[in-house]
PDB file of N, CA and C in Angstrom:
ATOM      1  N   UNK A   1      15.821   7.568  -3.662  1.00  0.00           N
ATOM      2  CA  UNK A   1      14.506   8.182  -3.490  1.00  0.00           C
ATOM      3  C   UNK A   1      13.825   8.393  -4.842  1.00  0.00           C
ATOM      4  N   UNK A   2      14.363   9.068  -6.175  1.00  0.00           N
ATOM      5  CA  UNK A   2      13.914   9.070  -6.893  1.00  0.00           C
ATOM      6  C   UNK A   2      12.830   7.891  -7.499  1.00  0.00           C
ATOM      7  N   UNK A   3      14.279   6.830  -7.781  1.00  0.00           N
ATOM      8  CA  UNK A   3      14.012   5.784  -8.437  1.00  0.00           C
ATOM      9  C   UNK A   3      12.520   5.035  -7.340  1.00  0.00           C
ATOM     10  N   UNK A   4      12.570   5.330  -6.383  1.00  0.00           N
ATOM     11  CA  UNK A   4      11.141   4.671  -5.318  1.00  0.00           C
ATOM     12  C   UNK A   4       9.783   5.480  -6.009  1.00  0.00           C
ATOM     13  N   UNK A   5      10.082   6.705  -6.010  1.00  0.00           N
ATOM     14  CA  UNK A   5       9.137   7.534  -6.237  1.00  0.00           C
ATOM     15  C   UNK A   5       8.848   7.526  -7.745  1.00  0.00           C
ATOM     16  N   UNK A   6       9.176   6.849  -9.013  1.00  0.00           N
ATOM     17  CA  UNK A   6       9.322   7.010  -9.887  1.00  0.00           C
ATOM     18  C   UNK A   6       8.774   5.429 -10.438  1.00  0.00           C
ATOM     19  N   UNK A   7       9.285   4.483  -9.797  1.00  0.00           N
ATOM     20  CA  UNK A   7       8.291   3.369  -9.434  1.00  0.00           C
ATOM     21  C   UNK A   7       6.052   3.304  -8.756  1.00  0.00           C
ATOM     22  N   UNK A   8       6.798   4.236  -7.670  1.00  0.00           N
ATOM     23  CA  UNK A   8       5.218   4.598  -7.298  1.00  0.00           C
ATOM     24  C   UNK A   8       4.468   5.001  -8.399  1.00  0.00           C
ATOM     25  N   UNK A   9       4.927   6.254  -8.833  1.00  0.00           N
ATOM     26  CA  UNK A   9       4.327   6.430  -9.909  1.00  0.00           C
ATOM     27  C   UNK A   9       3.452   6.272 -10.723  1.00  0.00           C
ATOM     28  N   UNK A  10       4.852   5.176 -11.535  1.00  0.00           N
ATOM     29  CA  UNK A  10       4.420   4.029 -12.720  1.00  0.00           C
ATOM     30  C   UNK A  10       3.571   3.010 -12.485  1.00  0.00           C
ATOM     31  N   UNK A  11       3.416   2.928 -11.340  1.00  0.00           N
ATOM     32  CA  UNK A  11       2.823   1.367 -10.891  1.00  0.00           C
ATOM     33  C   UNK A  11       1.698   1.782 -10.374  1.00  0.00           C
ATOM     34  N   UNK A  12       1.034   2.726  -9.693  1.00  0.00           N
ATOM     35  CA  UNK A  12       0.256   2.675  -8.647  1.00  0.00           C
ATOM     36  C   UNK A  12      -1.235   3.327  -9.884  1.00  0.00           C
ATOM     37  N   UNK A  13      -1.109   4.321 -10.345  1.00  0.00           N
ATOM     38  CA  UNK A  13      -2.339   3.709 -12.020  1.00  0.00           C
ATOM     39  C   UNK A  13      -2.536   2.446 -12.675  1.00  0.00           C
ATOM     40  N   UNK A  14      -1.246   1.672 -12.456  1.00  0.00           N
ATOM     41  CA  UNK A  14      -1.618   0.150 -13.243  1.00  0.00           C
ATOM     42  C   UNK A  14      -2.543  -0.188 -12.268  1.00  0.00           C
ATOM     43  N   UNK A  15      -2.762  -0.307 -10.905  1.00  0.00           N
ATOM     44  CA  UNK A  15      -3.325  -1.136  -9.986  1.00  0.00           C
ATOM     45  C   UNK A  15      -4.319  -0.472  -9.785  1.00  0.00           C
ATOM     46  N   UNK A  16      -4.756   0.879  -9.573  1.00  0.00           N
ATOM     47  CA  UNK A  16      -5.711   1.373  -9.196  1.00  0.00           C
ATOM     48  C   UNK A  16      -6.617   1.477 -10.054  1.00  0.00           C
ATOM     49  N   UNK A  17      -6.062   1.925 -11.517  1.00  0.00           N
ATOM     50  CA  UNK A  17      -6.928   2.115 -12.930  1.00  0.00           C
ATOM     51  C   UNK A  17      -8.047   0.959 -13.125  1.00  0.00           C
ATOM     52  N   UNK A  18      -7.618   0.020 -13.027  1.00  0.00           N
ATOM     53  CA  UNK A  18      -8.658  -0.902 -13.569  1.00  0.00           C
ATOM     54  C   UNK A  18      -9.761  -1.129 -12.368  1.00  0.00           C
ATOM     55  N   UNK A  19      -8.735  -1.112 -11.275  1.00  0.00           N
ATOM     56  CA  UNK A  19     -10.261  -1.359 -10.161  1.00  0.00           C
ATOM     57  C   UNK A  19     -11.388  -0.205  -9.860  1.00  0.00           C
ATOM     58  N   UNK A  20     -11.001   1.202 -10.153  1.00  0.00           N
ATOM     59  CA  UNK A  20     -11.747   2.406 -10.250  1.00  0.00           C
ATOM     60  C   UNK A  20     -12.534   1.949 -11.417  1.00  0.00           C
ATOM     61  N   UNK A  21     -12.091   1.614 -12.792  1.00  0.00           N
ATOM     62  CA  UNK A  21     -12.989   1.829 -13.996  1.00  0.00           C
ATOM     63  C   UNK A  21     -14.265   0.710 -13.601  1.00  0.00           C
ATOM     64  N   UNK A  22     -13.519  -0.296 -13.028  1.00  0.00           N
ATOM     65  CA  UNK A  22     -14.954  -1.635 -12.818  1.00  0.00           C
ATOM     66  C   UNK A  22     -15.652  -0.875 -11.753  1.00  0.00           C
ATOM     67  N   UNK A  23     -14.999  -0.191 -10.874  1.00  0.00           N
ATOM     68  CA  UNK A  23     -16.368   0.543  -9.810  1.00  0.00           C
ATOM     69  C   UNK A  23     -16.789   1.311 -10.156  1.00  0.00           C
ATOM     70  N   UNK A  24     -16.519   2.463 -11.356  1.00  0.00           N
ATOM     71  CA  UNK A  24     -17.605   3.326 -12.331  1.00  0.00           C
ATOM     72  C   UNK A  24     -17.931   2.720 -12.885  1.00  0.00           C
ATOM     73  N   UNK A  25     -18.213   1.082 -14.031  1.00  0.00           N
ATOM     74  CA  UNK A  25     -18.673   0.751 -14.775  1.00  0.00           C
ATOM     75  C   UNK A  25     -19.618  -0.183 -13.524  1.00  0.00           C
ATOM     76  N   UNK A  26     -19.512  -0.454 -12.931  1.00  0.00           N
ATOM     77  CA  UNK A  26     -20.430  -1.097 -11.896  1.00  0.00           C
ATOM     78  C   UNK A  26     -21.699  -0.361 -11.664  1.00  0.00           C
ATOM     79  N   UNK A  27     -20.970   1.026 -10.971  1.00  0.00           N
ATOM     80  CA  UNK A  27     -22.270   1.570 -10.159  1.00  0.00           C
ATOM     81  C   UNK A  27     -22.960   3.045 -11.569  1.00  0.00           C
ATOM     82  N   UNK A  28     -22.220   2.508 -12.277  1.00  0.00           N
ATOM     83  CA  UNK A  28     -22.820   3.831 -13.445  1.00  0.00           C
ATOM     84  C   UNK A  28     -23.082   3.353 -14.827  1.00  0.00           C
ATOM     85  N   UNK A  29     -22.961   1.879 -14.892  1.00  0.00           N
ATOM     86  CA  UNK A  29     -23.333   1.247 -16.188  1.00  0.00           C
ATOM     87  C   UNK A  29     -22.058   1.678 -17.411  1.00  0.00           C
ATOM     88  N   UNK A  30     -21.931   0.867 -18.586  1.00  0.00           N
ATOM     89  CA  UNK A  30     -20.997   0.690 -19.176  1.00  0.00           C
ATOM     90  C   UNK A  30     -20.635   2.088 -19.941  1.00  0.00           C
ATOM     91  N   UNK A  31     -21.764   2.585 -20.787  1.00  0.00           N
ATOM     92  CA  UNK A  31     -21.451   4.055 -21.040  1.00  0.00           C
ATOM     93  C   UNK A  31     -20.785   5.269 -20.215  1.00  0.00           C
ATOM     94  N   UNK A  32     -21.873   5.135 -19.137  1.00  0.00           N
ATOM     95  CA  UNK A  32     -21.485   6.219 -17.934  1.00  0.00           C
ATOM     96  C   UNK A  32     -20.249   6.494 -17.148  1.00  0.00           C
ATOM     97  N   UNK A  33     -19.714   4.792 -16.933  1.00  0.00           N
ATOM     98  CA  UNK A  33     -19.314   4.474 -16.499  1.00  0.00           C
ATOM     99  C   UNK A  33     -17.517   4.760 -17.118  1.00  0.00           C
ATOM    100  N   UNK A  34     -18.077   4.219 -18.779  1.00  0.00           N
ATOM    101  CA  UNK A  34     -16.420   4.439 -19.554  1.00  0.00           C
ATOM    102  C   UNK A  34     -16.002   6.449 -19.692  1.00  0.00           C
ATOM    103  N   UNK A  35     -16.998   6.863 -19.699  1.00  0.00           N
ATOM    104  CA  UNK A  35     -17.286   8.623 -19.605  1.00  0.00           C
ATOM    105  C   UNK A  35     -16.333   9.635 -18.636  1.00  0.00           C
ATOM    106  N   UNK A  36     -17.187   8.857 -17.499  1.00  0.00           N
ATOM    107  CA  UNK A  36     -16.481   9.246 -16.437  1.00  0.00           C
ATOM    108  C   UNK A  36     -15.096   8.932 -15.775  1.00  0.00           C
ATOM    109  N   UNK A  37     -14.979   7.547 -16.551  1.00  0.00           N
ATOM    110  CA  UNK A  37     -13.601   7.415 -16.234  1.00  0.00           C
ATOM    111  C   UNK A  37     -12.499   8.309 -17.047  1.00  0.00           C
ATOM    112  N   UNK A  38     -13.203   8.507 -18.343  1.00  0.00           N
ATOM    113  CA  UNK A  38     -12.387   9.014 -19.364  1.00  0.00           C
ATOM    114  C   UNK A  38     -12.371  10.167 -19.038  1.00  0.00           C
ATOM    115  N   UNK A  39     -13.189  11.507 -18.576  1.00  0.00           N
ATOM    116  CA  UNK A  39     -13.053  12.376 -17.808  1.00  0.00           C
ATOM    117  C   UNK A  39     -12.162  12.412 -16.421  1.00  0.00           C
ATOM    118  N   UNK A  40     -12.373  11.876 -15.423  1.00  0.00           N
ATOM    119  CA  UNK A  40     -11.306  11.137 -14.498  1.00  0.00           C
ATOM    120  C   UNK A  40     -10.309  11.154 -14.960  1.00  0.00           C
ATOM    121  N   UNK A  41      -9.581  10.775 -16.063  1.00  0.00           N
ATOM    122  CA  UNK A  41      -8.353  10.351 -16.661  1.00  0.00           C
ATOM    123  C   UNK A  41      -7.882  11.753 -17.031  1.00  0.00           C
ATOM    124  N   UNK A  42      -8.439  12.337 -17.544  1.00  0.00           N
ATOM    125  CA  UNK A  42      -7.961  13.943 -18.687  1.00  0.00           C
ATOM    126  C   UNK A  42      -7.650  14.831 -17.121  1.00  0.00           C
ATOM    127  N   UNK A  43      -8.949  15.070 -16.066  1.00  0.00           N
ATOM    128  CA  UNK A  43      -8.646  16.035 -15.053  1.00  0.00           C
ATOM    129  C   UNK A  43      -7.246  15.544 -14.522  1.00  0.00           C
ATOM    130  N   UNK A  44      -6.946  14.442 -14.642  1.00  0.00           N
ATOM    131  CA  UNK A  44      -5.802  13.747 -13.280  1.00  0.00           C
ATOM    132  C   UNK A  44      -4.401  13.987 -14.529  1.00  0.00           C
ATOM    133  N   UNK A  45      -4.564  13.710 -15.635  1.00  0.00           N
ATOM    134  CA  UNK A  45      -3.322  14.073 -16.581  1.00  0.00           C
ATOM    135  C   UNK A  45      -3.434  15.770 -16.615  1.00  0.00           C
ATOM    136  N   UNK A  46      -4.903  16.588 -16.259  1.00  0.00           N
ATOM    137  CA  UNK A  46      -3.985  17.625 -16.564  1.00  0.00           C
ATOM    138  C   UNK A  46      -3.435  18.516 -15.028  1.00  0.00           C
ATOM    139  N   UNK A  47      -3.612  17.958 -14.466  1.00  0.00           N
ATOM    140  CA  UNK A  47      -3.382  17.939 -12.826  1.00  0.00           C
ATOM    141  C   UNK A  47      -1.665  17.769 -12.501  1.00  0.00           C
ATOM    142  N   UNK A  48      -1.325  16.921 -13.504  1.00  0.00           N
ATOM    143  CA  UNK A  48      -0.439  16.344 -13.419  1.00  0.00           C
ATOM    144  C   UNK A  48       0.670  17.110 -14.552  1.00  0.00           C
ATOM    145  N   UNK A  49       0.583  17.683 -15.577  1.00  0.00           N
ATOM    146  CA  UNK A  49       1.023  18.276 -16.195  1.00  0.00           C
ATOM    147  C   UNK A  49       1.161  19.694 -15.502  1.00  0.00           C
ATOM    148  N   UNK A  50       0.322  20.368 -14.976  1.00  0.00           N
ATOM    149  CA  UNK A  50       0.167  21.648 -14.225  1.00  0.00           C
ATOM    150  C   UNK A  50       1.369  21.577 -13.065  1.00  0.00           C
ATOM    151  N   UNK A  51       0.967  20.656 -12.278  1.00  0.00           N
ATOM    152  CA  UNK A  51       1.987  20.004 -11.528  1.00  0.00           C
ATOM    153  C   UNK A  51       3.468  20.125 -11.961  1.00  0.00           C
ATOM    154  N   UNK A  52       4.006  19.192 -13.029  1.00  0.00           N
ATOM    155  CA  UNK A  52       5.182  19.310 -13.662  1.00  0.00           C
ATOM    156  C   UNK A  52       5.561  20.526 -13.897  1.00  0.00           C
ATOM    157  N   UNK A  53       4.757  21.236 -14.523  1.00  0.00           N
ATOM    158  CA  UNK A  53       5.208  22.686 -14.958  1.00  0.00           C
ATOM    159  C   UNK A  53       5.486  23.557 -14.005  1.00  0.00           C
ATOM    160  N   UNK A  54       4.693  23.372 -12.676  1.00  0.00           N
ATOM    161  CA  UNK A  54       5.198  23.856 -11.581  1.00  0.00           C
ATOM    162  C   UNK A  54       6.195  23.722 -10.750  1.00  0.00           C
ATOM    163  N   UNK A  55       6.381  22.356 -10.673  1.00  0.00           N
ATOM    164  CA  UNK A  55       7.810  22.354 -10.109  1.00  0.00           C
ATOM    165  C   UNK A  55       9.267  22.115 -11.109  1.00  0.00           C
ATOM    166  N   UNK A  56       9.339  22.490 -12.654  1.00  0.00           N
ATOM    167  CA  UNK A  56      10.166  22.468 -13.256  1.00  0.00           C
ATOM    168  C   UNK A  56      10.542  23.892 -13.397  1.00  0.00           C
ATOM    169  N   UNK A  57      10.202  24.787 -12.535  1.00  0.00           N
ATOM    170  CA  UNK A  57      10.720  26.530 -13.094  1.00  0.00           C
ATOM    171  C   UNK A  57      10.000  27.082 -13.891  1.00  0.00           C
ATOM    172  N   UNK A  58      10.499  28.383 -13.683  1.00  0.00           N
ATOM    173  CA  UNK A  58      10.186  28.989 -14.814  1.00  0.00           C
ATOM    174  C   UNK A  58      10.811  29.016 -15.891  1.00  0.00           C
ATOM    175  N   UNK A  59      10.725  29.034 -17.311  1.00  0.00           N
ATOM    176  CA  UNK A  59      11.261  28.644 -18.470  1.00  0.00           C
ATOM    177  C   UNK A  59      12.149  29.725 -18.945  1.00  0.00           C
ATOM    178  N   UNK A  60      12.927  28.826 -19.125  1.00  0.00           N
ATOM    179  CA  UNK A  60      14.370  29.694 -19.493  1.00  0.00           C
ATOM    180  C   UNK A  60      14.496  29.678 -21.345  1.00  0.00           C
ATOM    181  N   UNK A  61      15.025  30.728 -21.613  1.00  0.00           N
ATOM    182  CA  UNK A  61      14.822  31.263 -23.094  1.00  0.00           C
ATOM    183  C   UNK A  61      16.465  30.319 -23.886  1.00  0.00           C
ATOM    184  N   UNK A  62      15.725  29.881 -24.721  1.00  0.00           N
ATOM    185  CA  UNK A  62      16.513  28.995 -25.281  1.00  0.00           C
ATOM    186  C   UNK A  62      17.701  29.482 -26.127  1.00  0.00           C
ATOM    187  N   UNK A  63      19.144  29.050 -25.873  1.00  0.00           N
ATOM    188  CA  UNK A  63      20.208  29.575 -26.069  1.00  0.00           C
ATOM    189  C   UNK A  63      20.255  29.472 -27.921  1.00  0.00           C
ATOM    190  N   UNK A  64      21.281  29.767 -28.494  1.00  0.00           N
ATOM    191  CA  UNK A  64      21.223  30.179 -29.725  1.00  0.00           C
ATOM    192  C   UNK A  64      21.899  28.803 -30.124  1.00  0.00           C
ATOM    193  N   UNK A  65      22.457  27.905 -29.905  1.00  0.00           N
ATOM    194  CA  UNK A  65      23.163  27.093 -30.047  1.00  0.00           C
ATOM    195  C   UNK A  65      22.177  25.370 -29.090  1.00  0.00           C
ATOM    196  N   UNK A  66      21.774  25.817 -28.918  1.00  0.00           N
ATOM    197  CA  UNK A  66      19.983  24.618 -28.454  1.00  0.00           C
ATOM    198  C   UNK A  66      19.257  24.776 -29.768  1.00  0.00           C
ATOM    199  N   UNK A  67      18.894  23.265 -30.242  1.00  0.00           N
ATOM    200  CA  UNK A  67      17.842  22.999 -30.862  1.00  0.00           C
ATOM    201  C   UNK A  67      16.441  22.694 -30.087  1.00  0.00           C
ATOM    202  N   UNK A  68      15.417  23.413 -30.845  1.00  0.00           N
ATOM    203  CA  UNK A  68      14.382  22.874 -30.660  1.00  0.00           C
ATOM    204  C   UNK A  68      13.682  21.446 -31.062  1.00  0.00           C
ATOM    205  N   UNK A  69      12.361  21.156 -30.544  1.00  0.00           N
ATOM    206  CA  UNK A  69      12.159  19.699 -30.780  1.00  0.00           C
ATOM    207  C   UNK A  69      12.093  19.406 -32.503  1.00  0.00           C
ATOM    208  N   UNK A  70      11.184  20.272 -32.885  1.00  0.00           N
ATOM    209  CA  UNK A  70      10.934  20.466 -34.425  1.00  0.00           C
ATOM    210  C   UNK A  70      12.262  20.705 -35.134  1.00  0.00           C
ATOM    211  N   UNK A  71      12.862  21.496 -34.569  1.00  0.00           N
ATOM    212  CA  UNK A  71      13.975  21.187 -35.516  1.00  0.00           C
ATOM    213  C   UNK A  71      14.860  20.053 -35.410  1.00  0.00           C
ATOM    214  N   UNK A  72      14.855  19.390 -34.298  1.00  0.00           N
ATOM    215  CA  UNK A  72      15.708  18.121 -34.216  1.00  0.00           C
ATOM    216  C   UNK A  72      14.966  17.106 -35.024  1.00  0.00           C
ATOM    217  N   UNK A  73      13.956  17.213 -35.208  1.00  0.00           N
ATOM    218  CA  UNK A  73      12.771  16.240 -35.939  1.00  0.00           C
ATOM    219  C   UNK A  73      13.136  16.276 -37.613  1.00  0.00           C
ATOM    220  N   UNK A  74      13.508  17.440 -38.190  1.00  0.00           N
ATOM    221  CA  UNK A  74      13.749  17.908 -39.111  1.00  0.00           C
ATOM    222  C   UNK A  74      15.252  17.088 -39.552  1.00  0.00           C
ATOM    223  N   UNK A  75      16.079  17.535 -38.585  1.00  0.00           N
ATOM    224  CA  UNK A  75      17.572  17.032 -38.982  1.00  0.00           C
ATOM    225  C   UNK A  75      17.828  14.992 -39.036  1.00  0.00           C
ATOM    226  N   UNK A  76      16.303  14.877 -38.291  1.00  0.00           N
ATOM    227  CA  UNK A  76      16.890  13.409 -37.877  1.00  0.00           C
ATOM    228  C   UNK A  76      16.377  12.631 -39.067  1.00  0.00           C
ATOM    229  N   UNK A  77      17.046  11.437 -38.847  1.00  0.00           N
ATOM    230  CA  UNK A  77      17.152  10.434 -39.826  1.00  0.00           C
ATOM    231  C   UNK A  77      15.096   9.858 -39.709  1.00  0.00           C
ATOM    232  N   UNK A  78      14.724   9.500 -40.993  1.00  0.00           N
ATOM    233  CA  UNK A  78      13.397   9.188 -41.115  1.00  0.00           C
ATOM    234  C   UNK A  78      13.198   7.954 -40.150  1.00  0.00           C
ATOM    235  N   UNK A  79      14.060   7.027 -40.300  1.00  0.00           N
ATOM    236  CA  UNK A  79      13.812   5.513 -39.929  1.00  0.00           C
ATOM    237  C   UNK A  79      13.714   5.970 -38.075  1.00  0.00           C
ATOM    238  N   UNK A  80      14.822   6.777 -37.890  1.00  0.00           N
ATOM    239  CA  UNK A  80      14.746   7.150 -36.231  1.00  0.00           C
ATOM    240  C   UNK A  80      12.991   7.688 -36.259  1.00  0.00           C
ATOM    241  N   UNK A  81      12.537   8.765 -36.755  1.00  0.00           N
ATOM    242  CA  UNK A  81      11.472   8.978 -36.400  1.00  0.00           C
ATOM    243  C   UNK A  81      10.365   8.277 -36.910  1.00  0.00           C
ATOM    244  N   UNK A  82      10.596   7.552 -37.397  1.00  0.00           N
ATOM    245  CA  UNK A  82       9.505   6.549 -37.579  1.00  0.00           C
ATOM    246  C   UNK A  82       9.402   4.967 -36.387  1.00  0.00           C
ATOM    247  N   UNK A  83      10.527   5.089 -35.917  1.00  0.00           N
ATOM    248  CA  UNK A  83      11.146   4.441 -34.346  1.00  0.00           C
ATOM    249  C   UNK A  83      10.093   5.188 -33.644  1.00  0.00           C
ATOM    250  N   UNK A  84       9.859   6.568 -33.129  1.00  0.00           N
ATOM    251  CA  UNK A  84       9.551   7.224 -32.029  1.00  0.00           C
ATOM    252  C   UNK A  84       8.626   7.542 -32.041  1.00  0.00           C
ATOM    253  N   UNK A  85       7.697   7.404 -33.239  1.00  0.00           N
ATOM    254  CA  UNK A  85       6.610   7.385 -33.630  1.00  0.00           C
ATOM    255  C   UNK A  85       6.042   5.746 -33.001  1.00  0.00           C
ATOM    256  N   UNK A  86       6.479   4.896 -33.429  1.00  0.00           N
ATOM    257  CA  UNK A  86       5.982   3.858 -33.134  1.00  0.00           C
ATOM    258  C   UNK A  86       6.356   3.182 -31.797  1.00  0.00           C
ATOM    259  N   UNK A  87       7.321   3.780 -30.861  1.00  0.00           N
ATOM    260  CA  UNK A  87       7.548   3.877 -29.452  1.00  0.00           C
ATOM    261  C   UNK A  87       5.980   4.038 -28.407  1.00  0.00           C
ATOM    262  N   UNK A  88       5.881   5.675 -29.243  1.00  0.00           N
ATOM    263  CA  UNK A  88       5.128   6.272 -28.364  1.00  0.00           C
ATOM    264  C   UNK A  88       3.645   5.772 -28.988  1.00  0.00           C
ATOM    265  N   UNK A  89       3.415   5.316 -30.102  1.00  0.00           N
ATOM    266  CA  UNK A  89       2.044   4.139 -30.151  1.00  0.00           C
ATOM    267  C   UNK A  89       1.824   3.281 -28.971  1.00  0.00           C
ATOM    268  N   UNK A  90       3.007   2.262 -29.376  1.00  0.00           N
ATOM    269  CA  UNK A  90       2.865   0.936 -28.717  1.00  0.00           C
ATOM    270  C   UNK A  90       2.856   1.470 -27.025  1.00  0.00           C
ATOM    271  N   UNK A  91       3.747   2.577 -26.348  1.00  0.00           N
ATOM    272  CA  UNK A  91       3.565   3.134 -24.938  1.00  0.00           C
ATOM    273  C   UNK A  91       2.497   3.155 -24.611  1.00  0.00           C
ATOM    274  N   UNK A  92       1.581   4.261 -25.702  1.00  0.00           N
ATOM    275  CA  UNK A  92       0.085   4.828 -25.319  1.00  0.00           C
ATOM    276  C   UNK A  92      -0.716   3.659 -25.553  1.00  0.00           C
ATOM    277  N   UNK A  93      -0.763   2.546 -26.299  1.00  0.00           N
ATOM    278  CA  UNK A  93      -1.407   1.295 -26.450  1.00  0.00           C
ATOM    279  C   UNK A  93      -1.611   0.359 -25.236  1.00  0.00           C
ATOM    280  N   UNK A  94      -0.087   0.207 -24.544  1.00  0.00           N
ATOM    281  CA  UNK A  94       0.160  -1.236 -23.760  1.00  0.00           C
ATOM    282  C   UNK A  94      -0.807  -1.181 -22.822  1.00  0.00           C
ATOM    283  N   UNK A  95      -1.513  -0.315 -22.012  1.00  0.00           N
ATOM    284  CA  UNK A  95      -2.323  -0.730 -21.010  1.00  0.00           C
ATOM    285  C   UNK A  95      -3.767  -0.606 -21.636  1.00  0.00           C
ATOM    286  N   UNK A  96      -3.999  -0.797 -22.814  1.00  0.00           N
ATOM    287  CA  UNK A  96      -5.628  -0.895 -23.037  1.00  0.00           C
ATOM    288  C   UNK A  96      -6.128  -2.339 -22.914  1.00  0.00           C
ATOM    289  N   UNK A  97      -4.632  -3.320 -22.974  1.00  0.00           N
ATOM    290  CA  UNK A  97      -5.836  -4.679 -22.594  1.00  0.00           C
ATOM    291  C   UNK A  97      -5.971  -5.078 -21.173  1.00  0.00           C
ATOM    292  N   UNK A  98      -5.598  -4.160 -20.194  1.00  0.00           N
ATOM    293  CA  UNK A  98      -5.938  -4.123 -18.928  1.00  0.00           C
ATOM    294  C   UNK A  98      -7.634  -3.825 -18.745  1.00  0.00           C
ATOM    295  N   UNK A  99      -8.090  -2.650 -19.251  1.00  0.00           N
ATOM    296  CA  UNK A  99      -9.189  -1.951 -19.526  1.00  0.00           C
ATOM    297  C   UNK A  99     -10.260  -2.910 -20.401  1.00  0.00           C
ATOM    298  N   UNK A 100      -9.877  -3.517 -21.175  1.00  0.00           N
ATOM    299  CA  UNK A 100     -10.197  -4.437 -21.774  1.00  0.00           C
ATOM    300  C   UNK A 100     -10.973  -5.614 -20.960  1.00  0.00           C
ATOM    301  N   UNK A 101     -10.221  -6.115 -20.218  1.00  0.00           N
ATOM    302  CA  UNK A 101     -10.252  -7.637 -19.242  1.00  0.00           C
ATOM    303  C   UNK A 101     -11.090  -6.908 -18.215  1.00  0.00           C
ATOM    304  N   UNK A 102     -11.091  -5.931 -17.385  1.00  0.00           N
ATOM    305  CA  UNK A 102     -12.175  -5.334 -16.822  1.00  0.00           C
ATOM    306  C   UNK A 102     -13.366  -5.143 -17.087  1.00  0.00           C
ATOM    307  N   UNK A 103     -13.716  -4.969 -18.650  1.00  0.00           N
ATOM    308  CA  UNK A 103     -14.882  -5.109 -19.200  1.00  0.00           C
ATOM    309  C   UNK A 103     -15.020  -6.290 -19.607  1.00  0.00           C
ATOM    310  N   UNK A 104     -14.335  -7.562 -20.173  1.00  0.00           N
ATOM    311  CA  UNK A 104     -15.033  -8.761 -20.124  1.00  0.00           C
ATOM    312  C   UNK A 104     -15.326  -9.214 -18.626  1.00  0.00           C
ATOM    313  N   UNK A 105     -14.816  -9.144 -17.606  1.00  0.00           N
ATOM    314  CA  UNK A 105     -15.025  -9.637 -16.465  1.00  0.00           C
ATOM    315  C   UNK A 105     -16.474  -9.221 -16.055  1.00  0.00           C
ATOM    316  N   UNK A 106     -16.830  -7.798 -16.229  1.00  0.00           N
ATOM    317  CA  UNK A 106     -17.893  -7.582 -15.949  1.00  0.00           C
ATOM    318  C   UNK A 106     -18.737  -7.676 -16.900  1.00  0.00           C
ATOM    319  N   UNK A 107     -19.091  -7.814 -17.717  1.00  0.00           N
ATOM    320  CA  UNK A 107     -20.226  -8.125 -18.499  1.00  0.00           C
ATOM    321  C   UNK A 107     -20.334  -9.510 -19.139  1.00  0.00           C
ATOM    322  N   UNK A 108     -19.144 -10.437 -19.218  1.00  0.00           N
ATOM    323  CA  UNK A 108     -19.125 -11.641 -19.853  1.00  0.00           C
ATOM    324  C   UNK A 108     -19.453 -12.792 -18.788  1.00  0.00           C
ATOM    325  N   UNK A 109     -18.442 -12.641 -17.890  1.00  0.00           N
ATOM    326  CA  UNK A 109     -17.974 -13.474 -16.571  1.00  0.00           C
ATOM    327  C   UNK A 109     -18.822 -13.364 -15.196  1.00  0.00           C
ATOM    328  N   UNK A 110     -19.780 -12.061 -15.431  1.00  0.00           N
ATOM    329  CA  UNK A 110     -20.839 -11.304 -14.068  1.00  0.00           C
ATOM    330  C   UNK A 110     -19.980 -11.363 -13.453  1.00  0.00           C
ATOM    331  N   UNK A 111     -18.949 -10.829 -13.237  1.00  0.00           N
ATOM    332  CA  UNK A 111     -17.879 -10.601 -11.781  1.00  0.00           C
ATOM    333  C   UNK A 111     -18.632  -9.139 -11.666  1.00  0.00           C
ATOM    334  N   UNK A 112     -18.614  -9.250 -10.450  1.00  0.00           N
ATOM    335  CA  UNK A 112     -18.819  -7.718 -10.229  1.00  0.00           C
ATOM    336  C   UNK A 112     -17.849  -6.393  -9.435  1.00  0.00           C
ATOM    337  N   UNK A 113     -17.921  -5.124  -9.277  1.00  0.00           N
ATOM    338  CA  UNK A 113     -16.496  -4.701  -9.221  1.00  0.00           C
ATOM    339  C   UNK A 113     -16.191  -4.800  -8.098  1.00  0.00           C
TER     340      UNK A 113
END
């Protein structure tokens, strides 16, 4: 069950994202259109964070013998965090040439959404 639901997830913004942004950039023009999606995007991530926080508990006080993130950041080797640094680039990067091809389609190609 997890692993289904964890798939849904991941997958179901790849497919929906781009066809929502061409139907706001359609019916609201390219500015309006990238705005509102980008608004769209922030309410639904923080929807989604609120969410998480809600069903992960309430937060338990960290034992004396638990590191925190900053301090694990501190102890770790540079080359590792310069790894996780550039993880979480290339993560937050990979779907912008989706977003991309949606806007040549519509303004290069006249596809419409």
């Amino acid at each position: 069950m997890g692993i289904g639901v964890q798939s849904l997830v991941r997958r179901m913004p790849a497919i929906i994202g781009p066809i929502a942004g061409g139907v706001l950039i359609d019916r609201l023009g390219m500015i309006e259109g990238v705005r509102s999606g980008l608004l769209v995007s922030i309410l639904f991530g923080g929807l989604a964070m609120g969410f998480q926080r809600r069903i992960s508990g309430s937060r338990k006080a960290l034992a004396e013998d638990q590191v925190g993130f900053r301090a694990a950041l501190k102890r770790s080797d540079p080359r590792l965090i310069r790894l996780l640094w550039s993880d979480i680039l290339i993560r937050f990067c990979e779907r912008i040439p989706f977003a991309w091809a949606v806007i040549y389609a519509i303004n290069d190609l006249g596809v419409s959404a």
